[in-house]
N, C-alpha and C. Protein backbone atom coordinates (compact mmCIF):
# COMPACT_ATOMS: atom_id res chain seq x y z
N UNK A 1 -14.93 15.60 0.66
CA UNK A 1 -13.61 15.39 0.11
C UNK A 1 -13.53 13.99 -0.48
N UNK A 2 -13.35 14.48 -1.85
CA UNK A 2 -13.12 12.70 -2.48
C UNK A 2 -11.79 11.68 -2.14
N UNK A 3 -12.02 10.49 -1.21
CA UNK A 3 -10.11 9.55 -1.74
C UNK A 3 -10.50 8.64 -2.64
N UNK A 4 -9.02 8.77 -2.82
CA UNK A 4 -8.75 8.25 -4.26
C UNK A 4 -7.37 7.13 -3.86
N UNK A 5 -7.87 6.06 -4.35
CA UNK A 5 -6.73 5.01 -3.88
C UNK A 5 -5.04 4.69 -5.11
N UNK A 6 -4.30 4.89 -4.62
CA UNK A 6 -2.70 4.69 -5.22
C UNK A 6 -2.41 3.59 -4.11
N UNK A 7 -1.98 2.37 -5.00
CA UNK A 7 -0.92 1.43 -4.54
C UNK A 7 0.64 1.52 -5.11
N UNK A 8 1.56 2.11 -4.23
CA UNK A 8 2.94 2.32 -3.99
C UNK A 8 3.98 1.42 -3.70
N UNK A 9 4.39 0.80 -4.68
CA UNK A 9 5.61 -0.67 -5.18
C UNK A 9 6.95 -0.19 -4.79
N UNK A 10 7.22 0.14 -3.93
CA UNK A 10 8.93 0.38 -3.39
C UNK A 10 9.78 -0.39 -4.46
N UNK A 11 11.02 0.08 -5.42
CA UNK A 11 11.33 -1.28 -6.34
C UNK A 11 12.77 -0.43 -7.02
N UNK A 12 13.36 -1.25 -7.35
CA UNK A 12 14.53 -1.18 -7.86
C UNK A 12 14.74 -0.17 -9.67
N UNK A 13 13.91 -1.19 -10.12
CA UNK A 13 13.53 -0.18 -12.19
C UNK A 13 12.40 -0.57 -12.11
N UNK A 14 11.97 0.94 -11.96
CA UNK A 14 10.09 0.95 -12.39
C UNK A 14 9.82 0.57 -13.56
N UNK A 15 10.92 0.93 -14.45
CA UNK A 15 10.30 0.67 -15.96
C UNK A 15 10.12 -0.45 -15.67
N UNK A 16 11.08 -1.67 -15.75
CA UNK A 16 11.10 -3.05 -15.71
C UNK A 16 9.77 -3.66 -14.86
N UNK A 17 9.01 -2.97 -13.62
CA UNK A 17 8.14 -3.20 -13.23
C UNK A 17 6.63 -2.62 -14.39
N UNK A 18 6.70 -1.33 -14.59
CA UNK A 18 5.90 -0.85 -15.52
C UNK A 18 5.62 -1.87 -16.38
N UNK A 19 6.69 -2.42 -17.18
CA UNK A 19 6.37 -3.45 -18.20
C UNK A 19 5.58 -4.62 -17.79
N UNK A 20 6.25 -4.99 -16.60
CA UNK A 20 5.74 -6.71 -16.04
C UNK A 20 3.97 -6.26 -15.46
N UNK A 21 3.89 -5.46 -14.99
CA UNK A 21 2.60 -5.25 -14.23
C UNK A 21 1.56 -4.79 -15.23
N UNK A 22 2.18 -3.89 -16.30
CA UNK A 22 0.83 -3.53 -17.70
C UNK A 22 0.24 -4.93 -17.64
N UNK A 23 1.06 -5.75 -17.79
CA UNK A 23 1.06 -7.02 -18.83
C UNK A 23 0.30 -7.79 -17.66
N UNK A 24 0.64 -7.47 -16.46
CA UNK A 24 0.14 -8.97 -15.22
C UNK A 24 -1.28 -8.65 -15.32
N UNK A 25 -1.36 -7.17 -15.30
CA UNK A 25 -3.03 -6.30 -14.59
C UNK A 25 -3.74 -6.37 -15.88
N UNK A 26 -3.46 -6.26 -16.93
CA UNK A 26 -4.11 -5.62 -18.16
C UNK A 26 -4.01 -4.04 -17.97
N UNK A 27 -3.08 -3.30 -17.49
CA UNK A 27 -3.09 -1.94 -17.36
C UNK A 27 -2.01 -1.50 -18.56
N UNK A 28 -2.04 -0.44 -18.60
CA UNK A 28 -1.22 0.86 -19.24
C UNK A 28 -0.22 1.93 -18.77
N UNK A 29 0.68 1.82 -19.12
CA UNK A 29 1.66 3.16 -18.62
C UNK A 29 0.91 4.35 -18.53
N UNK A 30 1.18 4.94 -17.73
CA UNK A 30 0.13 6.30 -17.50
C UNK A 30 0.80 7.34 -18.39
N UNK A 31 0.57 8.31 -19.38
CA UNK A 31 0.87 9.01 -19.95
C UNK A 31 1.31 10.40 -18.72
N UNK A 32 2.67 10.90 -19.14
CA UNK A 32 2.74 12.15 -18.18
C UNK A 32 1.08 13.50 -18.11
N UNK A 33 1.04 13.99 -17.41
CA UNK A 33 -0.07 14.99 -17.43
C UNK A 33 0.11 16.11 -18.67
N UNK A 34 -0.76 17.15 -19.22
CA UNK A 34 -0.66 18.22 -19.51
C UNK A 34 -0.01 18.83 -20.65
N UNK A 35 0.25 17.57 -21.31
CA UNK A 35 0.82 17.82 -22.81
C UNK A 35 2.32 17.26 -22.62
N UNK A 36 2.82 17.28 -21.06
CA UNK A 36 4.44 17.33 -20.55
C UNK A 36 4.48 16.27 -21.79
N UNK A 37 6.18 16.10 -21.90
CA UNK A 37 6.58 14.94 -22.86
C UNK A 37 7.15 13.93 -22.18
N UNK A 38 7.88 14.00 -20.77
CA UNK A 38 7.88 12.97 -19.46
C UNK A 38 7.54 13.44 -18.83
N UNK A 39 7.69 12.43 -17.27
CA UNK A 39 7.30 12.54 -15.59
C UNK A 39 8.25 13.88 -15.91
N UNK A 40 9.20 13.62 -15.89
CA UNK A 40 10.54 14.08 -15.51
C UNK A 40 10.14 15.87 -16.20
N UNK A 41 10.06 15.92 -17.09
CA UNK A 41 9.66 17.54 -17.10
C UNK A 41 8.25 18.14 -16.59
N UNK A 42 7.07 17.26 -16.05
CA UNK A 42 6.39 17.88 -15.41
C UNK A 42 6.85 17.87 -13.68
N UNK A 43 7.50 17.04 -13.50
CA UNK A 43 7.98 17.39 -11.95
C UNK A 43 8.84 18.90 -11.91
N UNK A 44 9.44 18.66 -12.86
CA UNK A 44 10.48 19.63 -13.17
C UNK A 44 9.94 21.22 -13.00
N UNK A 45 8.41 21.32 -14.18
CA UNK A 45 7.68 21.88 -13.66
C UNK A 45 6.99 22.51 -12.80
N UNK A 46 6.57 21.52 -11.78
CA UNK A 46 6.22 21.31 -10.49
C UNK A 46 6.95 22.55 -10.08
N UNK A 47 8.65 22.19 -10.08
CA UNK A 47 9.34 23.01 -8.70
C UNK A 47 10.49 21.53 -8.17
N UNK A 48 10.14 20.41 -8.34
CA UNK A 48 10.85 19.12 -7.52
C UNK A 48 12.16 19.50 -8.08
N UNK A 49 12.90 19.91 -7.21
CA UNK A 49 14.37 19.99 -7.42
C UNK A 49 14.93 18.91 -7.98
N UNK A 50 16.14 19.21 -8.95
CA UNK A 50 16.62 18.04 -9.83
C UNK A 50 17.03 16.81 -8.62
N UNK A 51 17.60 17.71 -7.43
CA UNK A 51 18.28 16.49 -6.76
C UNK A 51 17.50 15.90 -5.97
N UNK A 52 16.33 15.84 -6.25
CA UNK A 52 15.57 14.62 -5.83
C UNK A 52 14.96 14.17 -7.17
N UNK A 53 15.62 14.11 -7.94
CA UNK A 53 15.09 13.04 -8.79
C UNK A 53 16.28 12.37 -8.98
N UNK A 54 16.42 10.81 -8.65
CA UNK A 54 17.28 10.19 -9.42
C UNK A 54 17.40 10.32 -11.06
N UNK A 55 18.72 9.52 -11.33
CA UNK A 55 19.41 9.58 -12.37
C UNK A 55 18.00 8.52 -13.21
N UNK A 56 17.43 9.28 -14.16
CA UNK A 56 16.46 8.34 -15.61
C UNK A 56 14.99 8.40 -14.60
N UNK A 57 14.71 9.34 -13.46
CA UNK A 57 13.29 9.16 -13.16
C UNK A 57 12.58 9.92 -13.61
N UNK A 58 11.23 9.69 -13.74
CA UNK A 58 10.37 10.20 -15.35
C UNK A 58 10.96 10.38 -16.68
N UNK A 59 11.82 9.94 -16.68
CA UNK A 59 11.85 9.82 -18.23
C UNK A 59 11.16 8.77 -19.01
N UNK A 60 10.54 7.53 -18.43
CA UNK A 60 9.73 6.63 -19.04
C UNK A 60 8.80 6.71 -18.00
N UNK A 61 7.70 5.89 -18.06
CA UNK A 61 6.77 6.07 -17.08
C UNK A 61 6.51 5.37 -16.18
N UNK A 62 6.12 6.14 -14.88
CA UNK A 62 7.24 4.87 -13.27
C UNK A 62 5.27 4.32 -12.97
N UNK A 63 4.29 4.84 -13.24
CA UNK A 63 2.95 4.07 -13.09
C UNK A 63 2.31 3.68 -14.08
N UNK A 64 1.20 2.44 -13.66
CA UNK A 64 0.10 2.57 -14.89
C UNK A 64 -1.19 2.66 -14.13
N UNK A 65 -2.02 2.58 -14.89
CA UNK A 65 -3.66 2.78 -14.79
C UNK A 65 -4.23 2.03 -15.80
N UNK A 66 -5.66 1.81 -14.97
CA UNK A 66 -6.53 0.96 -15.74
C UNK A 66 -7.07 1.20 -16.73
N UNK A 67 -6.98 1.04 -17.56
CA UNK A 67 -7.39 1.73 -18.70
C UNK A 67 -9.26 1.89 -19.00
N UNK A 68 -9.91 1.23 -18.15
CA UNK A 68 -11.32 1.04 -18.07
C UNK A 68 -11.33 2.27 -16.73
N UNK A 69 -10.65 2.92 -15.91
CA UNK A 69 -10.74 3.98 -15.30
C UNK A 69 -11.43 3.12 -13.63
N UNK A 70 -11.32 1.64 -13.60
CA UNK A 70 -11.55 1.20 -12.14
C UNK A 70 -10.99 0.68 -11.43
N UNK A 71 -9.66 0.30 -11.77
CA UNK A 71 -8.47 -0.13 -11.14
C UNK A 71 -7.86 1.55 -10.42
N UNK A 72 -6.96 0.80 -8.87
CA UNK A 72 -6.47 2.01 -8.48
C UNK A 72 -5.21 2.16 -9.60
N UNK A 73 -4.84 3.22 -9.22
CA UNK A 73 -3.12 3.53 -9.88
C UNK A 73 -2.29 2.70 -9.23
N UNK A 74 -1.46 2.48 -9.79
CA UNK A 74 0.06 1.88 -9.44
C UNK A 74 1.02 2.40 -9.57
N UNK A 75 2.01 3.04 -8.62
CA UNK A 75 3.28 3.42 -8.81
C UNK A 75 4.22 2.86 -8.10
N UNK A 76 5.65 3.31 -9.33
CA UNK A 76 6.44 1.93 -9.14
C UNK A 76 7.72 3.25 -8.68
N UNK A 77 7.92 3.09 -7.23
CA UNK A 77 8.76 4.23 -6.99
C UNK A 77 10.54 3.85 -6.16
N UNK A 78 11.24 4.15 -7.35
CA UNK A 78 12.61 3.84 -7.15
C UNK A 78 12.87 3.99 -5.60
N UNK A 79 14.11 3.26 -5.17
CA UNK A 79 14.28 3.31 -3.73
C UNK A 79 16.03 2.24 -4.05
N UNK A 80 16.87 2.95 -3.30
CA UNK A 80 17.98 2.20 -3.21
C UNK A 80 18.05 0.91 -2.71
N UNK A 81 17.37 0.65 -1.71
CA UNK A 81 17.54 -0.69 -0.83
C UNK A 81 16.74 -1.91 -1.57
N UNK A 82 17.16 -2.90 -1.46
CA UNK A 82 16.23 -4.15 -2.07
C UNK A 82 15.53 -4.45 -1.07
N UNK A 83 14.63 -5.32 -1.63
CA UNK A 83 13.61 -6.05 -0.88
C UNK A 83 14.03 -7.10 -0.02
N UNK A 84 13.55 -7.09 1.65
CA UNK A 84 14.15 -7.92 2.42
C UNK A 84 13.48 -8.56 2.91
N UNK A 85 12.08 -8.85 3.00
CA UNK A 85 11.50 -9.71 3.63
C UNK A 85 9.94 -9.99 2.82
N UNK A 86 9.52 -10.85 3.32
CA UNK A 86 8.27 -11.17 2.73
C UNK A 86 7.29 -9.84 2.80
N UNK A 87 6.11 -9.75 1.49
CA UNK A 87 5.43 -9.18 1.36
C UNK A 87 4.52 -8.66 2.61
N UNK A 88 4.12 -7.23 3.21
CA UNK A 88 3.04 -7.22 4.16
C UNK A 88 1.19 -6.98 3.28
N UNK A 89 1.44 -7.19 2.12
CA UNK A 89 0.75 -6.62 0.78
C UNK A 89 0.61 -7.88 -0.01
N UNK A 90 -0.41 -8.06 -0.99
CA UNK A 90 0.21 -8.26 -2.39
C UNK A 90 -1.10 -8.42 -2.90
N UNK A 91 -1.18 -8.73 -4.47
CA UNK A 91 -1.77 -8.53 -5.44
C UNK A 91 -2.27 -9.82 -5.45
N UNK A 92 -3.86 -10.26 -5.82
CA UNK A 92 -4.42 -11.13 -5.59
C UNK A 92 -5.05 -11.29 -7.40
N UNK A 93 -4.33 -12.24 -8.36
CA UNK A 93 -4.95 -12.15 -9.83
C UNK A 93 -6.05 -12.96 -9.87
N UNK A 94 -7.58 -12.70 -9.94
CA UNK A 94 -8.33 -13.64 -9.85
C UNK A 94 -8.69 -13.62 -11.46
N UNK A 95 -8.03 -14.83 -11.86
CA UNK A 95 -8.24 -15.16 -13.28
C UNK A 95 -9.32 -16.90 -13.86
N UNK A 96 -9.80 -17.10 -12.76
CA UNK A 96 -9.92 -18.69 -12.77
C UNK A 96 -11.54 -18.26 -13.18
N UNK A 97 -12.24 -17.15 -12.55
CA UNK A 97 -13.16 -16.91 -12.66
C UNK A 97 -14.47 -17.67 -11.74
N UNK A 98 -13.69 -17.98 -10.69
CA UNK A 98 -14.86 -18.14 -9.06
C UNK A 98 -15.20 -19.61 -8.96
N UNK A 99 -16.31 -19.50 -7.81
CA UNK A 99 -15.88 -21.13 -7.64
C UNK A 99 -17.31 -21.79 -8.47
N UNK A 100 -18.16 -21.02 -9.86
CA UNK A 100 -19.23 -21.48 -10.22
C UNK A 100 -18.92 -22.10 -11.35
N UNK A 101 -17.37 -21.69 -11.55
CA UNK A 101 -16.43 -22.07 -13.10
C UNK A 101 -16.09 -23.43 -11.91
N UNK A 102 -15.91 -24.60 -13.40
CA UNK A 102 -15.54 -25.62 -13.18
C UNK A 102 -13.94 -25.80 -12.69
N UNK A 103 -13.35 -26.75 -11.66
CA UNK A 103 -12.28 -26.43 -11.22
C UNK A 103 -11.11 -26.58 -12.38
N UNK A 104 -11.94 -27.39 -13.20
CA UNK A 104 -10.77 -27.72 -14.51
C UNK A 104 -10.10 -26.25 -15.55
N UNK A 105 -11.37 -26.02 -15.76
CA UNK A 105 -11.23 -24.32 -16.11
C UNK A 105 -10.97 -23.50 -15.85
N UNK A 106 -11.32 -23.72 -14.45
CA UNK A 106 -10.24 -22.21 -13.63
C UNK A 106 -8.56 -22.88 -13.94
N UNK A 107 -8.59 -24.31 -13.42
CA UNK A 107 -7.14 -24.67 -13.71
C UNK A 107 -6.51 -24.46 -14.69
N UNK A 108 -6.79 -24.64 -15.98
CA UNK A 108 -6.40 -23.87 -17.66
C UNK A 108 -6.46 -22.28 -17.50
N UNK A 109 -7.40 -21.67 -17.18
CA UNK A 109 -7.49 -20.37 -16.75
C UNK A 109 -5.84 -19.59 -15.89
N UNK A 110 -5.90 -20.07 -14.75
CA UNK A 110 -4.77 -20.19 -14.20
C UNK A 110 -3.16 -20.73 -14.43
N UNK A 111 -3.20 -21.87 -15.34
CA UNK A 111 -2.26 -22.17 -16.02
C UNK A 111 -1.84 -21.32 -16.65
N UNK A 112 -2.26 -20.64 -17.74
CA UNK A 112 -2.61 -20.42 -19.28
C UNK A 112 -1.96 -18.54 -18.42
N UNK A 113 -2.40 -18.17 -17.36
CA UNK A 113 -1.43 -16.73 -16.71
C UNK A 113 -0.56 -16.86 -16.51
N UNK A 114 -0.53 -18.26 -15.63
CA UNK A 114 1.01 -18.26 -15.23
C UNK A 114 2.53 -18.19 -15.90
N UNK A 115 2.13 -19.13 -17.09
CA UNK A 115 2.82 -19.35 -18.44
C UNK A 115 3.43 -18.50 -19.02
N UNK A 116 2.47 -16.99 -18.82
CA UNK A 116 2.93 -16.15 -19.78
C UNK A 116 3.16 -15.08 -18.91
N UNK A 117 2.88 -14.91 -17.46
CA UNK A 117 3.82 -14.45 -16.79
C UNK A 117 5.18 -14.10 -16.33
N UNK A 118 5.04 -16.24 -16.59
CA UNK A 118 6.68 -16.52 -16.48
C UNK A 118 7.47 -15.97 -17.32
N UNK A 119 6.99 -16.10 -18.47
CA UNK A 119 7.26 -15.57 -19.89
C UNK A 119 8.26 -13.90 -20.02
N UNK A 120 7.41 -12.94 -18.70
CA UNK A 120 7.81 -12.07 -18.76
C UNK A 120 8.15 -11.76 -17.64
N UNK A 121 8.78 -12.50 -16.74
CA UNK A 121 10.17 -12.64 -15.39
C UNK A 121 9.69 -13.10 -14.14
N UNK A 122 8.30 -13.34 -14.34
CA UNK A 122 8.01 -13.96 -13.11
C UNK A 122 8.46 -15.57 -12.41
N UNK A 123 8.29 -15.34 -11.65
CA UNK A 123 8.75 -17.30 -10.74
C UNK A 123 7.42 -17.69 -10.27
N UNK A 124 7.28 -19.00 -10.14
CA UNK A 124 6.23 -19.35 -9.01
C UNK A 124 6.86 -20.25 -8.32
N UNK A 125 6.50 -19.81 -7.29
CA UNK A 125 6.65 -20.37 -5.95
C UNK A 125 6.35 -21.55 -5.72
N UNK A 126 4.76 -21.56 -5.91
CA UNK A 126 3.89 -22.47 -5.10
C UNK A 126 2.90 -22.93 -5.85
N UNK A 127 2.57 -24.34 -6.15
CA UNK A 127 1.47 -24.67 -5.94
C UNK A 127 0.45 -24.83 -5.63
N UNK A 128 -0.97 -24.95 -5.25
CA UNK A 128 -2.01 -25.00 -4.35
C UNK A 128 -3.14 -25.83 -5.53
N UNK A 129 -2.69 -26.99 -5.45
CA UNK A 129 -4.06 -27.81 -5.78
C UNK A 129 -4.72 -28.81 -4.55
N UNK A 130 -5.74 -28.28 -4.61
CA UNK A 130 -6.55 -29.01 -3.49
C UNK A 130 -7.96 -29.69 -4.50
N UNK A 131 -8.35 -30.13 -4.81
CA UNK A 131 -9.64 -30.70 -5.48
C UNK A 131 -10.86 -31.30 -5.14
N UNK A 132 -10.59 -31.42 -3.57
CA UNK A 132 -10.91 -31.95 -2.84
C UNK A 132 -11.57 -30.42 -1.69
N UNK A 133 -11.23 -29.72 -1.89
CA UNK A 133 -11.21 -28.30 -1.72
C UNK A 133 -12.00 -27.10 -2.80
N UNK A 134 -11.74 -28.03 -3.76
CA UNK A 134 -12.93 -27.04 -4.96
C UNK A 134 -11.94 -26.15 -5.16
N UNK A 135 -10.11 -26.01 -4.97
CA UNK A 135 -9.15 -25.03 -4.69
C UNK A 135 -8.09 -25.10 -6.17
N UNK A 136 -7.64 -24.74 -6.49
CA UNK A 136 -5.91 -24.51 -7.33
C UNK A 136 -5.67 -22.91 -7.12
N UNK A 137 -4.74 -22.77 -7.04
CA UNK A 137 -4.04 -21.27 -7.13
C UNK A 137 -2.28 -21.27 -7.30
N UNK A 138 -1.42 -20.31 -7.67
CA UNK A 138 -0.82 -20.27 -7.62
C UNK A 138 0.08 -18.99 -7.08
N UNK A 139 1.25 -19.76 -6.56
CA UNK A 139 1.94 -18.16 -5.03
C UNK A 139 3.09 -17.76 -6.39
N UNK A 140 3.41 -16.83 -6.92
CA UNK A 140 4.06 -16.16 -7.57
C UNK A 140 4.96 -15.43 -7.17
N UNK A 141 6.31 -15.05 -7.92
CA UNK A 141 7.06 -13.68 -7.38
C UNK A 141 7.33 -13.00 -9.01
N UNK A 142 7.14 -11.53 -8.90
CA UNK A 142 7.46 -10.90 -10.29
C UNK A 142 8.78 -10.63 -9.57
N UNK A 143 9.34 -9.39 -10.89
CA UNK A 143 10.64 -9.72 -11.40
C UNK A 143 11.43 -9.15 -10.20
N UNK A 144 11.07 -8.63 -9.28
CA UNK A 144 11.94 -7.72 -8.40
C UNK A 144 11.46 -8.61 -6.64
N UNK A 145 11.15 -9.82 -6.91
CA UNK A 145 11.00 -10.85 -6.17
C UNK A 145 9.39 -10.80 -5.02
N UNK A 146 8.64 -9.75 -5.31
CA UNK A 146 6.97 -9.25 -4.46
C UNK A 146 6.62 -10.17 -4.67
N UNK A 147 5.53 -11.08 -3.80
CA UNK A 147 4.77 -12.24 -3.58
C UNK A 147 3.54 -11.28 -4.89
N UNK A 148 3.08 -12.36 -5.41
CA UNK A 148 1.44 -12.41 -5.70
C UNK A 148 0.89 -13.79 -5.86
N UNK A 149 -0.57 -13.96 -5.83
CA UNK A 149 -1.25 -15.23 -6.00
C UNK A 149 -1.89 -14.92 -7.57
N UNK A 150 -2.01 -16.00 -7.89
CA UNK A 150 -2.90 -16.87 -9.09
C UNK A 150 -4.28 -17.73 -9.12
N UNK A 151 -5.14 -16.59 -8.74
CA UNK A 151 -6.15 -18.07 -8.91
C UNK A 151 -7.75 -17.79 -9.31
């Protein structure tokens, strides 16, 4: 029996996550299956009774995927309640490119995400320059307030 890994984002507007996370991961909105023209009419399909679908779910697309086919899936699945406490999870962007890249370069490397993260609703948190450590990273929150790192 093959598994197959899905990471599941509890969140307020998937779209609004859909957008921020294509863009964080380098991923893609997942196209509905089977020709469907949304989620929302292949669930429909399915059998999933209307009244479990909230009001606008599948009508745009609530996951993405890697488009190179080695990233897990991501779905971004509506839920009434907000987020109340710190992450038990999170997403680790290793963009600096390890510790054989010079620390200056990972630092531009790392800058140069953050920037344009922010760009598209993220905060950062935190700092982490250590140099002395061979270290920089940065503690992040996207738009619906989930911890991630930078580094």
């Amino acid at each position: 029996m093959e598994t197959t890994l899905q990471l599941t984002i509890d969140c307020a507007d998937p779209q609004r996550m859909v957008a921020f996370w294509s863009e964080a991961l380098g991923y893609v909105p997942e196209p509905p299956p089977g020709g469907h023209s949304t989620w929302r009419e292949y669930w429909t399909d399915l059998g999933v009774p209307e009244e479990e679908l909230p009001e606008g779910a599948g009508d745009c697309p609530e996951s993405i995927v890697d488009p190179g086919g080695r990233g897990p899936r991501v779905w971004f699945q509506q839920v009434p309640e907000p987020k109340a406490t710190k992450n038990r999870i999170h997403f680790d962007l290793r963009v600096g490119g390890g510790r054989d890249v010079p620390l200056e370069v990972r630092r531009r490397r790392v800058d140069a995400t953050v920037e344009r993260l922010v760009a598209t609703g993220a905060a950062v948190l935190r700092v982490s320059d250590e140099p002395d450590a061979g270290q920089y990273a940065v503690q992040m929150r996207d738009p619906e307030g989930n911890e991630f790192d930078v580094f």
